[in-house]
Protein backbone atom coordinates (compact mmCIF):
# COMPACT_ATOMS: atom_id res chain seq x y z
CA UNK A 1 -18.44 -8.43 -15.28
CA UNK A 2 -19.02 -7.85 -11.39
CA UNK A 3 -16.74 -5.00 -10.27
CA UNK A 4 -15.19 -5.92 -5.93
CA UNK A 5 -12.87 -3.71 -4.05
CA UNK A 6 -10.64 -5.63 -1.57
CA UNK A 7 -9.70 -3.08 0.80
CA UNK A 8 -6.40 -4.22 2.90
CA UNK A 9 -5.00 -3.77 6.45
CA UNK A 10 -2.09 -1.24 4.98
CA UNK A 11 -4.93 1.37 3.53
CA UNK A 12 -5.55 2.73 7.17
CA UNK A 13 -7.43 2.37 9.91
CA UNK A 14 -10.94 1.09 10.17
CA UNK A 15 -12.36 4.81 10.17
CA UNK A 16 -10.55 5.16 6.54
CA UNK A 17 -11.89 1.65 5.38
CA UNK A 18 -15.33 2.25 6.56
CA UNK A 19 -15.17 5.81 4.26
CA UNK A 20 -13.52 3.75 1.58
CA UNK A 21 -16.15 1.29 1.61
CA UNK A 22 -18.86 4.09 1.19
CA UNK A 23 -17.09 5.67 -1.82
CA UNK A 24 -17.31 2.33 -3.36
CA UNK A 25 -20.75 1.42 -2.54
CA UNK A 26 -21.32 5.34 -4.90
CA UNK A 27 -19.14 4.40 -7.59
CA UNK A 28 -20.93 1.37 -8.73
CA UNK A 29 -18.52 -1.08 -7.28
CA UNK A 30 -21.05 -5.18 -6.68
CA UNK A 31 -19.07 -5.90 -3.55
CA UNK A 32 -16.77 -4.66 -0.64
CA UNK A 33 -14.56 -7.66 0.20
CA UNK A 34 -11.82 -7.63 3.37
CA UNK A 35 -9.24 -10.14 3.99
CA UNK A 36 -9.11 -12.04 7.25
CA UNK A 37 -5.16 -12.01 7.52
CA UNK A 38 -3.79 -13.35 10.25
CA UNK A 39 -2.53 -10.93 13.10
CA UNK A 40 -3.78 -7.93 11.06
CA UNK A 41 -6.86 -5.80 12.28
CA UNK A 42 -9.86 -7.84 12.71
CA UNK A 43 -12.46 -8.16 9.77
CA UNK A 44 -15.36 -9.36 11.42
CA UNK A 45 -15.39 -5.75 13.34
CA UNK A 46 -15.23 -4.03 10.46
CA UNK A 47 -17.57 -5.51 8.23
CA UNK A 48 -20.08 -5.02 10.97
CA UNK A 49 -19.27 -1.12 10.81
CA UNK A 50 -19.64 -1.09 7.01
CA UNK A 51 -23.18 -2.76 7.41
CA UNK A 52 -24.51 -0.09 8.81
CA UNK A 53 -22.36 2.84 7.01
CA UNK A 54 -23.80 1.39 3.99
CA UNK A 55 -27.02 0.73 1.83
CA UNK A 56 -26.53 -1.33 -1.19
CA UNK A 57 -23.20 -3.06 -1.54
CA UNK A 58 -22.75 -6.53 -0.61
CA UNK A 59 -20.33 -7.07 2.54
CA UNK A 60 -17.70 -10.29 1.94
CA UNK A 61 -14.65 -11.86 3.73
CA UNK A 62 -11.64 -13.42 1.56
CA UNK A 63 -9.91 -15.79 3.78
CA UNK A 64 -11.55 -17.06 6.47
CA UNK A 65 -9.70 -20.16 7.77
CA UNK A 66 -11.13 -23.44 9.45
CA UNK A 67 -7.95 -23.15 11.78
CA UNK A 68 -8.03 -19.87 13.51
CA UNK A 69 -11.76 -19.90 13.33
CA UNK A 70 -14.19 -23.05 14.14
CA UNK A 71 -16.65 -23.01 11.56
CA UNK A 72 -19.49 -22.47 14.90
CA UNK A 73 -17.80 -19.20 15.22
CA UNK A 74 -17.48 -18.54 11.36
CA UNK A 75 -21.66 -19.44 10.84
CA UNK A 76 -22.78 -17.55 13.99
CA UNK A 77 -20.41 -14.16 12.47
CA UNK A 78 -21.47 -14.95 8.57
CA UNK A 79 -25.86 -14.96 9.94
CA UNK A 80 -24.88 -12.64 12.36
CA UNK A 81 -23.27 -9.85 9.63
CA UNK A 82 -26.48 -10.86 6.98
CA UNK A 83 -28.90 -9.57 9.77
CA UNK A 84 -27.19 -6.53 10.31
CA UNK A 85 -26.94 -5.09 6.47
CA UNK A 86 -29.88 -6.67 5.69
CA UNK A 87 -29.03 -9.72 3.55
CA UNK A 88 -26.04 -8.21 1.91
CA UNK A 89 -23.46 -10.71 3.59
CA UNK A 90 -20.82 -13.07 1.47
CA UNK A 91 -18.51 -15.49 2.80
CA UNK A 92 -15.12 -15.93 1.64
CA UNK A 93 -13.75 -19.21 3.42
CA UNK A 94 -10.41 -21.17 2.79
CA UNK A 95 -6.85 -20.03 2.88
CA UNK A 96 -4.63 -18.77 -0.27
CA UNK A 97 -1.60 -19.75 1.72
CA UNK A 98 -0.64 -21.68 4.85
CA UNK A 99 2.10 -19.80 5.70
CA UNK A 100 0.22 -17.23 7.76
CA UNK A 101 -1.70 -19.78 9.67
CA UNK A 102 1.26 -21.91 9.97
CA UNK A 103 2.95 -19.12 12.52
CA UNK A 104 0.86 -20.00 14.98
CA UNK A 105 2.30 -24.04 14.84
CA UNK A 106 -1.04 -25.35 13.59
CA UNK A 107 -0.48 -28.08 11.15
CA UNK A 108 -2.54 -27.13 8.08
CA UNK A 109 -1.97 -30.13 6.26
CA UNK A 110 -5.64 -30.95 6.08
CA UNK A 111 -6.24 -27.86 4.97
CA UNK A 112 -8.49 -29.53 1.89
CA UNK A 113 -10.22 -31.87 3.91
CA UNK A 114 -11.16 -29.32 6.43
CA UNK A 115 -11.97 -26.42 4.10
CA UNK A 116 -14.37 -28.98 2.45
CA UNK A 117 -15.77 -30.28 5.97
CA UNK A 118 -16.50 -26.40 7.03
CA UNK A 119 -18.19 -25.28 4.10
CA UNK A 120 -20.23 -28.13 5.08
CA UNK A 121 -20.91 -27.50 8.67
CA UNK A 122 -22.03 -23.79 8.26
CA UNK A 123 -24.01 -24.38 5.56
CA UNK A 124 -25.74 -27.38 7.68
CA UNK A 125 -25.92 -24.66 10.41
CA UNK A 126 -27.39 -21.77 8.17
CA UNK A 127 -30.14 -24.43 6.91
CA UNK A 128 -31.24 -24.93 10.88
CA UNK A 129 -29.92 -28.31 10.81
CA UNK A 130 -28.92 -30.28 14.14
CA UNK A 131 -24.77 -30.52 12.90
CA UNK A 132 -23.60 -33.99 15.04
CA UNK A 133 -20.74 -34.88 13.07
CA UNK A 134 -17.66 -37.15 13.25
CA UNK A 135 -14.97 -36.30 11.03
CA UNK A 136 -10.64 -36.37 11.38
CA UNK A 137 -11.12 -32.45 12.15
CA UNK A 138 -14.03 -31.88 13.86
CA UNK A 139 -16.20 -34.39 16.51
CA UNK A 140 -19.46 -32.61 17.09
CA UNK A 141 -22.07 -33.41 19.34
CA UNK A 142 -25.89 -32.80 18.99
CA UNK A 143 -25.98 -29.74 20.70
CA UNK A 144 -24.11 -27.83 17.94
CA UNK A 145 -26.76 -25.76 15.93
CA UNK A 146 -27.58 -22.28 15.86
CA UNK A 147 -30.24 -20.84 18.66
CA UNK A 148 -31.65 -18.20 16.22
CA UNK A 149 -32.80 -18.22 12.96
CA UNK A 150 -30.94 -16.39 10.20
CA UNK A 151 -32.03 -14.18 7.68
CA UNK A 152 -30.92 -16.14 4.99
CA UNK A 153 -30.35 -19.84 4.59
CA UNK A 154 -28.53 -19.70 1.71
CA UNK A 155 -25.77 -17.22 2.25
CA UNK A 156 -23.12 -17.10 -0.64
CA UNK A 157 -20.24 -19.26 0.59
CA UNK A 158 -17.03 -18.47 -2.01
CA UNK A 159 -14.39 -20.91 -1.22
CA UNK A 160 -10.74 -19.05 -1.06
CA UNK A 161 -8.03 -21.43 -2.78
CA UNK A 162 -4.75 -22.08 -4.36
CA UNK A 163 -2.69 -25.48 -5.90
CA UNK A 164 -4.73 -27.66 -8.70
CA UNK A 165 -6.61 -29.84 -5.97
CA UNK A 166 -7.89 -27.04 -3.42
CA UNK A 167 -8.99 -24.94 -6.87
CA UNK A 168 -11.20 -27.85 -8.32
CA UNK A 169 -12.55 -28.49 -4.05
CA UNK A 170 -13.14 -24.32 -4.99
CA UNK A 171 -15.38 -25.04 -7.71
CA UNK A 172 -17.15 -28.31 -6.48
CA UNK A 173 -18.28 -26.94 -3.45
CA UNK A 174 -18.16 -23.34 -3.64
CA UNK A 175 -21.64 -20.78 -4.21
CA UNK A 176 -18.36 -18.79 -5.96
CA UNK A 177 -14.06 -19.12 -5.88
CA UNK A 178 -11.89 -16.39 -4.97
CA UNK A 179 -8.40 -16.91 -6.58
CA UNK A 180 -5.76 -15.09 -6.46
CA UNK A 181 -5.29 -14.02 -9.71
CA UNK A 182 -1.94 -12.05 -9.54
CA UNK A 183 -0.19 -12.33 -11.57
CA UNK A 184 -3.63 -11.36 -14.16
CA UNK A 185 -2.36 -14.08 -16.78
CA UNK A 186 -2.66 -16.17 -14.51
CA UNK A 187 -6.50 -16.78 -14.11
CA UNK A 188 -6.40 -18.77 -17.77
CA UNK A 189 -5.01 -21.64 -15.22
CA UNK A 190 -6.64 -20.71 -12.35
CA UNK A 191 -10.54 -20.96 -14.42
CA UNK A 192 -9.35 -24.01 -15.93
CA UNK A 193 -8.84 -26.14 -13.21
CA UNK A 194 -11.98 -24.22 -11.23
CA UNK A 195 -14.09 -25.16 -14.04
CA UNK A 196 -12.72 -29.18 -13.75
CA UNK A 197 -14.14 -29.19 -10.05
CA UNK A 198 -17.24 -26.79 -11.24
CA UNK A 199 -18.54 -30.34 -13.35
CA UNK A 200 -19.51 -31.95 -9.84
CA UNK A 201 -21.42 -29.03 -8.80
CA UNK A 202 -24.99 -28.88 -8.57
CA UNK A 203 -24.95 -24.99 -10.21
CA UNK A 204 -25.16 -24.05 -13.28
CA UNK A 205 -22.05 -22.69 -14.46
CA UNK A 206 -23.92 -19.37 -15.35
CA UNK A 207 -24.75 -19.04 -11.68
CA UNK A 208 -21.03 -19.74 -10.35
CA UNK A 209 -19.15 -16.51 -9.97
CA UNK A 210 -14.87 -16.54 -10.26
CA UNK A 211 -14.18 -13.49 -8.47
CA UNK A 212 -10.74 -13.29 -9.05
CA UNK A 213 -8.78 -11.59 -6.35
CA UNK A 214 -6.49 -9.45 -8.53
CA UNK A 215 -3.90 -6.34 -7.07
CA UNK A 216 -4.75 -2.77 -8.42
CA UNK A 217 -2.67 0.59 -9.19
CA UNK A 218 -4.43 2.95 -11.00
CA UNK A 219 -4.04 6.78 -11.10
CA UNK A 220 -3.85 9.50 -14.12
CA UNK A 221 -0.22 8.70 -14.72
CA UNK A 222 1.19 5.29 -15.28
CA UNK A 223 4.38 5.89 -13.24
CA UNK A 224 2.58 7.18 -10.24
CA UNK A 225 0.25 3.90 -10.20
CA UNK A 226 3.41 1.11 -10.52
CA UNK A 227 5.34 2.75 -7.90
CA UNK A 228 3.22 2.50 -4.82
CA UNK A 229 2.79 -1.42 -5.76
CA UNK A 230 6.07 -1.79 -4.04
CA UNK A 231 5.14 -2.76 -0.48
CA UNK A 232 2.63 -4.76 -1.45
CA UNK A 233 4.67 -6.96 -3.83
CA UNK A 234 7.49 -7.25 -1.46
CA UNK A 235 5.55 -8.48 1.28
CA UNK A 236 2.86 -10.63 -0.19
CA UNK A 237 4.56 -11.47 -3.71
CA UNK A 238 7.08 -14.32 -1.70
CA UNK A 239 3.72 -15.95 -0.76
CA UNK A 240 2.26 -16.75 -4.35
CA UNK A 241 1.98 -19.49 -5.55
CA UNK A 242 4.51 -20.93 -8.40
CA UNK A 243 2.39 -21.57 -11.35
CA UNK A 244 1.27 -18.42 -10.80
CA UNK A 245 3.81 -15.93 -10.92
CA UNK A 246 5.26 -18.41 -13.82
CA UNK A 247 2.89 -17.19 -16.19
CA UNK A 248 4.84 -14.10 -16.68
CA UNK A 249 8.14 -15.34 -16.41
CA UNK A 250 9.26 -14.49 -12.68
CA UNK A 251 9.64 -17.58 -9.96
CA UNK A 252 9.73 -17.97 -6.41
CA UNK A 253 13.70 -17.60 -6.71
CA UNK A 254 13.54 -14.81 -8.05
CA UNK A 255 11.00 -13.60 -5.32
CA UNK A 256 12.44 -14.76 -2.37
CA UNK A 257 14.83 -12.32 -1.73
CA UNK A 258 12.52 -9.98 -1.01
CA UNK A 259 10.88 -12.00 1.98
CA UNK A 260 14.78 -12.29 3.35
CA UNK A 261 14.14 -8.62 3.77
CA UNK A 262 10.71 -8.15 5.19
CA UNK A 263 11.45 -11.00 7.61
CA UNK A 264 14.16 -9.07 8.86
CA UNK A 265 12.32 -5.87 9.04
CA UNK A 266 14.53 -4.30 5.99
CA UNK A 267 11.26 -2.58 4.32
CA UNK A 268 13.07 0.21 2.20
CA UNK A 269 15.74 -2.24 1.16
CA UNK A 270 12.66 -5.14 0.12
CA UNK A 271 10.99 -1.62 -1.25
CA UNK A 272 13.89 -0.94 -3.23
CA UNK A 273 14.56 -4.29 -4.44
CA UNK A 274 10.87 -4.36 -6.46
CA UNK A 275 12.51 -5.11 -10.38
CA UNK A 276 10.34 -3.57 -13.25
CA UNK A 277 9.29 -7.15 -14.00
CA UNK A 278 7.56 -7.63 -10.52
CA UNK A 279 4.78 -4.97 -11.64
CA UNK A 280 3.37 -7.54 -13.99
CA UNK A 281 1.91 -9.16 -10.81
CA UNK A 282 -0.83 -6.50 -10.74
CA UNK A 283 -3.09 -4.48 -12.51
CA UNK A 284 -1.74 -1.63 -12.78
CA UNK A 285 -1.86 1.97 -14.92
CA UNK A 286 -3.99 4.38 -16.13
CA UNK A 287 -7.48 4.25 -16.70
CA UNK A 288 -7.08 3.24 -20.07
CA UNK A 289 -4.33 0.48 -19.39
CA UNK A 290 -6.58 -0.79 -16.33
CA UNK A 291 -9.61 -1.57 -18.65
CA UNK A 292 -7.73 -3.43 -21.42
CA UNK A 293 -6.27 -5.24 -18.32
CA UNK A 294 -9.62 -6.19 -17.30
CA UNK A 295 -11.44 -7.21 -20.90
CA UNK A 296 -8.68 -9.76 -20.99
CA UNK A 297 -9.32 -11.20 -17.87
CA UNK A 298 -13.50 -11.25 -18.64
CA UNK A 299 -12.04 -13.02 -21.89
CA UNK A 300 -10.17 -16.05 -19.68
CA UNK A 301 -13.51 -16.48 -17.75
CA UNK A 302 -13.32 -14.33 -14.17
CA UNK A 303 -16.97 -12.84 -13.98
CA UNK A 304 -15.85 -10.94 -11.16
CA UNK A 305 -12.80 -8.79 -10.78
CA UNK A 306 -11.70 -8.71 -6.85
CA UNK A 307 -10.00 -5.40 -6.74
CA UNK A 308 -7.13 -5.39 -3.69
CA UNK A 309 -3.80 -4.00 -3.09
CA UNK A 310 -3.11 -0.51 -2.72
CA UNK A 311 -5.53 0.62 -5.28
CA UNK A 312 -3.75 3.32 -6.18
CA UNK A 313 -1.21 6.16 -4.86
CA UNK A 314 -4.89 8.10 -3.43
CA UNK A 315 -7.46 5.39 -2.60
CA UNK A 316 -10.23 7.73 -2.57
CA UNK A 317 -9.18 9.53 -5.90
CA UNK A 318 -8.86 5.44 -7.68
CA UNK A 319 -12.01 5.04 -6.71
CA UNK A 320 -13.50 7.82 -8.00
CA UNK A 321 -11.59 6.64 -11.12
CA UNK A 322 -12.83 3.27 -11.28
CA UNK A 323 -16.44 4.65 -10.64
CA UNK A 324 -16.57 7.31 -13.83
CA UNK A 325 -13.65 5.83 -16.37
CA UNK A 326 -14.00 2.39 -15.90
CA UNK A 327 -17.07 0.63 -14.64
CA UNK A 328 -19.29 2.56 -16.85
CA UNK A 329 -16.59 0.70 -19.58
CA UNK A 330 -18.14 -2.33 -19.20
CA UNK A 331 -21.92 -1.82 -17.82
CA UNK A 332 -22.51 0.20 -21.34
């Protein structure tokens, strides 16, 4: 099992990431990841920090979208961020919900078909290749290719996905899939149908990493880890997908409420409307109850274990928890 550490938007600013990001890289975490959310603060700024704050760990991006970003722009950052920390650069490209995009009144319908056609383009681009291409989304001309060379060709791309057809696109085409795996039960059906599109890929199964984009509480106390999961599950938990949040018995009904509120700006009252239930959508607990957690997931198939979400009441002190109770668990 590869241990990665998602670190959010809501954990501070990009000072307090950057420091996050080097308490990781000490406690044995595989990978720093950061979500490119739309209208939060910008992740191709601070990835670039964290190359050169850090030595070892490897620098990715969850959800990089073909809409918001032209896949030029996305190949030019990806080489760009692999130069700077020295090869250490992943790239996490797709969407785990249109919603976010779709504020901006771009029609994501395509979202698929493009995905599939910019995985495409910056891997043409990384290779050195001349990219003149015709396609619904994107008409380019012969002058598209990049006018350096990169350090690496072959740059991980993970595809980010959600719904039976994009997961299968996740595993035919991806280097890796990033799935939202929350609620945890959930990745038996998310590997399943990643594995389906993982038969028309050229890698070897043993070489294909899940990395399962799960949300993590832990602290010394059980109580103290489930309460701070609040915000986060009334703001992002609306946006899950159904078959997801089925898996342990909740629905988008019974979710919804909760966006009523945040839309409006009501965050104590979407706070306070959290039901005990709702904590089921992360990993959440003591050391102890975070590891069983995990061993179940390594069971369904996710070889690595995306860490997001508020981590814990103290970041830093989770961290430190994950590094000495935890990861040792399963490297021993």
């Amino acid at each position: 099992m590869k241990f990665g550490i998602r670190l959010i938007d809501y954990l501070g600013k990009p000072s307090e990431l950057i420091h996050l990001s080097v308490l990781a890289e000490e406690a044995g975490f595989d990978c720093v990841w950061f979500p490119h959310d739309t209208f939060m603060r910008n992740t191709w700024v601070t990835t670039a920090a964290v190359a050169v704050s850090t030595k070892s760990i490897e620098i990715g991006t969850v959800g990089v979208n073909p809409f918001t970003t032209d896949p030029a722009e996305i190949a030019t950052y990806i080489a760009t961020l692999d130069e700077l920390s020295g090869g250490r650069a992943v790239l996490g490209l797709g969407l785990h919900t249109e919603t976010m995009v779709q504020w901006t009144g771009i029609d994501t319908s395509d979202y698929v078909e493009r995905t599939a056609d910019a995985v495409m383009i910056v891997r043409r681009l990384l290779a050195g290749e001349v990219v003149d291409i015709t396609t619904p989304a994107f008409q380019w001309s012969d002058q598209c290719y990049l006018r350096f060379e990169p350090l690496r060709a072959d740059i991980p791309i993970y595809v980010c996905a959600f719904g039976e057809e994009y997961l299968e696109l996740s595993g035919a085409i991806g280097d890796g899939s990033l799935p939202m795996i929350t609620p945890p039960e959930s990745a038996a059906y998310m590997v399943e149908t990643i594995r389906r599109g993982l038969a028309h890929n050229s890698r070897r199964p043993d070489d294909f990493d899940i990395a399962g984009c799960a949300w993590l509480s832990i602290a010394e106390h059980r109580t103290e880890a489930t309460e701070v999961l609040r915000m986060m599950i009334a703001y992002f938990g609306p946006y899950l997908e159904a078959q997801a949040v089925e898996a342990v018995g909740l629905s988008h009904e019974d979710l919804a409420p909760l966006r009523t509120l945040v839309d409006a700006g009501r965050f104590e009252e979407a706070k306070a409307n959290v039901t005990p239930d709702m904590f089921q959508l992360a990993i959440t607990g003591t050391p102890d109850d975070v590891i069983v957690q995990i061993e179940l997931l390594a069971e369904l198939g996710i070889t690595q274990v995306n860490l997001g979400g508020p981590i814990g009441p103290d970041p830093s002190e989770a961290i430190r928890l994950m590094g000495e109770r935890v990861i040792p668990h399963f490297r021993n």
